[in-house]
Every structure is written in C-alpha cells, then in structure tokens.
Protein backbone atom coordinates (compact mmCIF):
# COMPACT_ATOMS: atom_id res chain seq x y z
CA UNK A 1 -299.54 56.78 90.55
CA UNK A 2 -301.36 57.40 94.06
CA UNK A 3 -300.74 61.00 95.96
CA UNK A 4 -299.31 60.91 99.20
CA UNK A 5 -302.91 62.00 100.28
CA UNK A 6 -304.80 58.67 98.59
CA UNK A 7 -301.63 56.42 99.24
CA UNK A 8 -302.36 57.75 103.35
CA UNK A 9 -305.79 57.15 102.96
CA UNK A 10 -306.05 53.65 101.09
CA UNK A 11 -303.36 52.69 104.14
CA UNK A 12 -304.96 53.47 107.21
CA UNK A 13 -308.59 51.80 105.35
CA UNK A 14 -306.55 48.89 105.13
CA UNK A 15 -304.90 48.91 108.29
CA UNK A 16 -308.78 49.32 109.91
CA UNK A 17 -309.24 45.75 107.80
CA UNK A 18 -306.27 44.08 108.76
CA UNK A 19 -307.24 45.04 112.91
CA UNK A 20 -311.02 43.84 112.29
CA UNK A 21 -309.74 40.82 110.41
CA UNK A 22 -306.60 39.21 111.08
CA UNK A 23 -305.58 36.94 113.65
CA UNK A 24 -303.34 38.64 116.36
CA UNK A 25 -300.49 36.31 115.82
CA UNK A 26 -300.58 37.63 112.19
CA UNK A 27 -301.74 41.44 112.46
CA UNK A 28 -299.01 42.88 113.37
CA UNK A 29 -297.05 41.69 110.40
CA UNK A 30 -299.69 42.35 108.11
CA UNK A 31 -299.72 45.95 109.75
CA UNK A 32 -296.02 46.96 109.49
CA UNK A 33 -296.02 45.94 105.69
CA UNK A 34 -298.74 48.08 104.63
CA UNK A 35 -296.92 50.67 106.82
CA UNK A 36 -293.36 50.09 104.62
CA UNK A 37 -294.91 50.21 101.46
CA UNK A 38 -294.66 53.17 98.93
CA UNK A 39 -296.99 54.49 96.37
CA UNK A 40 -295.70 51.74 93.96
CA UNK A 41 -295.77 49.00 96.18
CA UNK A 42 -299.47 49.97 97.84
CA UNK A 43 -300.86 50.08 94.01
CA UNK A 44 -299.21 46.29 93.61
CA UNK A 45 -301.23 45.58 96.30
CA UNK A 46 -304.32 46.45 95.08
CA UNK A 47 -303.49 44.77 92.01
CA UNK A 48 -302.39 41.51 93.35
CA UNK A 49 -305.35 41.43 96.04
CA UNK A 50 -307.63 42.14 93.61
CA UNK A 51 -308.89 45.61 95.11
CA UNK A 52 -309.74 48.62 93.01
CA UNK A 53 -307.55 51.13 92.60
CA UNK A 54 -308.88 54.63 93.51
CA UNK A 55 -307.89 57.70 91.27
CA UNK A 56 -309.23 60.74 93.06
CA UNK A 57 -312.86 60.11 91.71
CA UNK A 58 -315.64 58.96 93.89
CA UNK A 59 -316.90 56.94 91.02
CA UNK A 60 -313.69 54.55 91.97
CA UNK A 61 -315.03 53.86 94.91
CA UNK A 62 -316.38 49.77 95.24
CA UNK A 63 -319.32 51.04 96.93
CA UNK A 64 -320.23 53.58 94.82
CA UNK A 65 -319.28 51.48 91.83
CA UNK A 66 -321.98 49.07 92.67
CA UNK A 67 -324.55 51.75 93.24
CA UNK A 68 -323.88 53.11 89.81
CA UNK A 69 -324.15 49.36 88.48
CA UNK A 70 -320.15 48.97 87.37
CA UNK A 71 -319.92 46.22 89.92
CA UNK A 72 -322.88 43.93 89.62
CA UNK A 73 -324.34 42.84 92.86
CA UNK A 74 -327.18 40.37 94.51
CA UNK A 75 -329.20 43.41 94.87
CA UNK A 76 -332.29 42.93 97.67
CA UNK A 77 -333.75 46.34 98.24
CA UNK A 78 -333.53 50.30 97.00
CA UNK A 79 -334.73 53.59 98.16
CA UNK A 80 -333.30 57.30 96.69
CA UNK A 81 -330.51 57.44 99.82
CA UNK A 82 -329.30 53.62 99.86
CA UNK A 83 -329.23 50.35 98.16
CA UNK A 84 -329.12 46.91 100.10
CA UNK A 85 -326.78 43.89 99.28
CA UNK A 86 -325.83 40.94 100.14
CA UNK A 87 -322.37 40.26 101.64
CA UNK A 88 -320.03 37.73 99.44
CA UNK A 89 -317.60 37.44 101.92
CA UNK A 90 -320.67 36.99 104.86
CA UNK A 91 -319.77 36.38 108.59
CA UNK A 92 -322.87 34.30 108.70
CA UNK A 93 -325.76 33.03 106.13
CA UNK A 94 -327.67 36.27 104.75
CA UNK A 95 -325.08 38.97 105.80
CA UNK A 96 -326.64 41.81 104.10
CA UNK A 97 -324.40 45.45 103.29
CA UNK A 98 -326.67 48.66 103.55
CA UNK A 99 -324.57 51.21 101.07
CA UNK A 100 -325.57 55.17 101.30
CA UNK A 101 -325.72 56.50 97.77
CA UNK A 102 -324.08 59.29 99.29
CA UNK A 103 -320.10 58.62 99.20
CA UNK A 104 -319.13 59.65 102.89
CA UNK A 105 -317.36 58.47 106.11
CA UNK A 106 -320.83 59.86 107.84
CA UNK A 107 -324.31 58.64 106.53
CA UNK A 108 -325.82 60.54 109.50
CA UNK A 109 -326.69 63.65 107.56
CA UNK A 110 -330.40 64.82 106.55
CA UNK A 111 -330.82 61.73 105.25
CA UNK A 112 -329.99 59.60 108.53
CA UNK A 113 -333.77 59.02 109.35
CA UNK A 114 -334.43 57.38 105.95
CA UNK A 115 -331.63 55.30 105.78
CA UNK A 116 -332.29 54.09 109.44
CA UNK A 117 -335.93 53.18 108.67
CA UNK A 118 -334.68 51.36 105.68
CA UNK A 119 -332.43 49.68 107.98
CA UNK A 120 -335.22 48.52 110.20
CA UNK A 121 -337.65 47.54 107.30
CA UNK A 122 -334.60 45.04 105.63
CA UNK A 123 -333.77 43.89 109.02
CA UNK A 124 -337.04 43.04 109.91
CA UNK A 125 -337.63 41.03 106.47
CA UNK A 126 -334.08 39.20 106.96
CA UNK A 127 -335.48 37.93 110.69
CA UNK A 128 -338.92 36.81 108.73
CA UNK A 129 -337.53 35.26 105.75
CA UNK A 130 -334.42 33.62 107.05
CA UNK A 131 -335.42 32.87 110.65
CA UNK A 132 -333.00 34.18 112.39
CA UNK A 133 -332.81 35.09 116.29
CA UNK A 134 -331.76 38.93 115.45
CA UNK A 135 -329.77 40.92 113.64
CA UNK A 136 -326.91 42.11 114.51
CA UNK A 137 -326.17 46.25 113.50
CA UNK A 138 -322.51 47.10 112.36
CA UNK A 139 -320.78 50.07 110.90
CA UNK A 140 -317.64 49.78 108.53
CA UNK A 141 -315.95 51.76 105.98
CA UNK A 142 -313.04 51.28 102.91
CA UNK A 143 -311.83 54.17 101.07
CA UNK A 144 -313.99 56.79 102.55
CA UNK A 145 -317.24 55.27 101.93
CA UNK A 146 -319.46 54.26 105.22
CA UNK A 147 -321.55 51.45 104.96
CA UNK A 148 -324.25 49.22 107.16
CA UNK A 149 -323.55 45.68 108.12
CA UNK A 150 -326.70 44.18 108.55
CA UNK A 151 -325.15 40.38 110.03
CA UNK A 152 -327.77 37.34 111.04
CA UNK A 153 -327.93 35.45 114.02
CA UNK A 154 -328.61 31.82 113.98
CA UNK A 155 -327.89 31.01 117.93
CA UNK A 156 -327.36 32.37 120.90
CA UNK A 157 -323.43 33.52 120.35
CA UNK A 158 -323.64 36.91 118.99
CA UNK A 159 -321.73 37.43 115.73
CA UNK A 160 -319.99 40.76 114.54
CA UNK A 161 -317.31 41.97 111.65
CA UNK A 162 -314.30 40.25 114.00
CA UNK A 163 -316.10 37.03 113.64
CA UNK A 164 -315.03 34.52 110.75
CA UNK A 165 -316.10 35.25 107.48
CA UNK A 166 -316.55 32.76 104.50
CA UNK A 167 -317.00 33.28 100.56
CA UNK A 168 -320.93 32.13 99.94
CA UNK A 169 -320.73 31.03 95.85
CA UNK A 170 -323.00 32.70 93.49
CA UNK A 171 -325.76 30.06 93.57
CA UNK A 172 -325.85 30.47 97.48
CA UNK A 173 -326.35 34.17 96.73
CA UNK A 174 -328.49 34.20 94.05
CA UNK A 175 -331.36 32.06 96.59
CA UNK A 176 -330.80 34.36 99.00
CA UNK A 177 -331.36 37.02 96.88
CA UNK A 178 -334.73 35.33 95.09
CA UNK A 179 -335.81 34.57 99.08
CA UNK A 180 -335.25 37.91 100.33
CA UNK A 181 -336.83 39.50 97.50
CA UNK A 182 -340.21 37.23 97.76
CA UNK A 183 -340.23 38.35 101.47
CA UNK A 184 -340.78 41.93 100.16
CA UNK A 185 -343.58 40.79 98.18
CA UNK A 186 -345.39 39.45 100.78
CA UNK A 187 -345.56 43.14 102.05
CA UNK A 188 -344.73 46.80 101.09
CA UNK A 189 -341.29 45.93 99.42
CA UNK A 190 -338.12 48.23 100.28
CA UNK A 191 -337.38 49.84 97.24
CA UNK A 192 -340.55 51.95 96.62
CA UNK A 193 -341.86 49.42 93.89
CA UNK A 194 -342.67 45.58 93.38
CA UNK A 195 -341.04 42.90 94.20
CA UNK A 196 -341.83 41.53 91.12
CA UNK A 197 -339.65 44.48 89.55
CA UNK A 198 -337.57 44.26 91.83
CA UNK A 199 -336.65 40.73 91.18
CA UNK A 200 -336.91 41.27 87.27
CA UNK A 201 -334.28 43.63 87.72
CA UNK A 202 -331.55 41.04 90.43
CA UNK A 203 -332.15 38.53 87.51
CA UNK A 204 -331.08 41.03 84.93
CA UNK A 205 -327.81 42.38 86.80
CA UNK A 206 -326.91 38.70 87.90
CA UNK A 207 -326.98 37.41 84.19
CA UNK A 208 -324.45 40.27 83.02
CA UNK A 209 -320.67 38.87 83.36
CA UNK A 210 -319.43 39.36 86.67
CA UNK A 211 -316.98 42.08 87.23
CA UNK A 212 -314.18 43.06 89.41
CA UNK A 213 -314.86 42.76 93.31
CA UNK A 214 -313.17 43.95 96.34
CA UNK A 215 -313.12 41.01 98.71
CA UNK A 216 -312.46 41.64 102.64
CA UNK A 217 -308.96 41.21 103.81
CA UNK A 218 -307.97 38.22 106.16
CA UNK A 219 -304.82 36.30 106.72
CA UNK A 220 -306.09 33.45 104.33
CA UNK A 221 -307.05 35.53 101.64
CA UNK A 222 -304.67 38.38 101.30
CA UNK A 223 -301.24 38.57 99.64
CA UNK A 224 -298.41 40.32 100.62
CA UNK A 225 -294.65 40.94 99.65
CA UNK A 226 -292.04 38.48 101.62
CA UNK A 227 -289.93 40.84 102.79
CA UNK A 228 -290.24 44.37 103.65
CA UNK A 229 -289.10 46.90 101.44
C-alpha cells in the first residue's frame, strides 16, 4: 500500500502529465479523478495503465530502472552522470531522453556542466545523423526523477512535450538506435568508448525480452475509472 507521502507525490507527477498531455476538453476530468482517488484506487491505476509502482526505493523509479538495466532500452550514448535514450512514445522522429544517473528533481548539481556538454555533443550528432533543422531542449520529470528531452525538428513549426506524441515500434527504434550510434563512430562517440562497443552492447540489451515500460499519459492512451469514487 502507498503512504500518504508517495500516494501525494505519484498524484501531483501525474497531474503535471495529464496538464502537458491532455486535450483541454478532457484535462480537467482526467485531473479531478486522480484528485478523488485513494491509495487503493491510485495503485489500480498504475496497474491498469501499466506504470510502475513505486515502494519508497529509488531503484523503483522507471528512470533509474533503466539506468540500472531492469528496463531495457534503445540505448544511444553513456557517460558516468547520464545515459541517453530514445523516446518510445516520441513527439517527433528521433526524440531522444537524456536521464541523470543521479535520481533527483534537480540535475543542476556539480555535475550540471557534464551533463550539459553531453547534452550538446548528442544534440549535435542527432542534427548530423538525422537531418534535422534543430533540436529542441525540454525538461520533464515523473516520480521525482528529472530528465532531458532532447525533441527533433523536421520544419519550421517548433515542436515541444505539449505537441502530439506517437508510439514508434521497436524496428523504428532499433534503426534509430543503429543510425545514431554509427554517427558516434564517425567521431569521438558519447559514452567514453567505441561505437563499435557501444553498439555491441544496444544489440545485446535489445535481444533480452522486453520488460515493463511506463508509457506517457494522454487521453487516447490512459485508463481511468467511470465514475468517481
């Protein structure tokens, strides 16, 4: 059973979602059911949306569950303070997630500079390999955990978390990931070793049986109880 302290928590990360994701005609609704709902009902919730149930431990976390490999991932670039992935609900074609190892609302501690170089370096290989007009820089966060949104522009409307998102399937992914990667070998790679490893590595973690995933919250995608409680 959630504590009232995780239960407030999980809601207002949820609610943050629901505001970034929903249609107006439908956020409200959304809004005041996650508002109603008690410990019980928020962990059916989770269940029936498929999102992970926290316990108190960071290691519950979907972010930090991917770091520690428990949540495989099209991984495209490493260093010691963050790994880079790509998005599998993107907002547009190479939507890549920039996680800090370090579980945290803030990644602007002592090892903001790194992480923001790393930034730059993936972003500048995203623009090269999939010819994009720019990239454009975002900041979100579920269940504590602040991550990078590193989103791809293909024309001259700038795109951003509130625009629409689709689900890219796993073969979609997995050439992104081989394309992204083979950028880094044509220069000094992102994660402090070879591309070649690097890739060795993606094809390893890709071939293990996928497990669970959190998937972002939208009207389309997201159940929720009839009535309120």
């Amino acid at each position: 059973m959630l504590t009232i302290e995780q239960a407030e928590e999980i809601k207002k990360q949820l609610m943050e979602n629901i505001e970034k994701n929903f249609p107006e005609d439908k956020r409200q609704f959304a809004v005041s059911q996650i508002e109603s709902m008690n410990s019980e009902g928020l962990e059916e919730f989770l269940n029936k949306n498929n999102l992970n149930v926290p316990d108190g431990n960071e290691s519950q976390c979907i972010f930090c569950s991917i770091i520690s490999g428990k949540i495989s991932s099209y991984k495209i670039g490493e260093i010691p303070e963050a790994l880079a992935v790509l998005e599998i609900n993107p907002v547009s074609k190479g939507h890549v997630i920039i996680i800090p190892k370090e579980h945290s609302l803030d990644y602007g501690k002592e090892s903001d500079g790194k992480i923001k170089e790393f930034i730059k370096t993936v972003s500048e290989k995203m623009v090269k390999a999939l010819q994009s007009k720019g990239i454009t820089i975002e900041n979100s966060s579920l269940f504590g955990h602040q991550v990078i949104n590193l989103i791809p522009n293909y024309d001259e409307d700038s795109v951003s978390l509130k625009s629409e998102r689709q689900s890219a399937k796993p073969e979609e992914l997995a050439e992104l990931q081989k394309l992204l990667i083979a950028e880094s070998e044509s220069g000094t790679t992102p994660t402090g070793g070879s591309g070649e490893a690097l890739r060795k590595a993606s094809e390893e973690e890709t071939s293990k049986p996928k497990k669970q995933r959190i998937k972002k919250l939208t009207d389309k995608n997201t159940w929720l109880p009839k009535r309120i409680p």
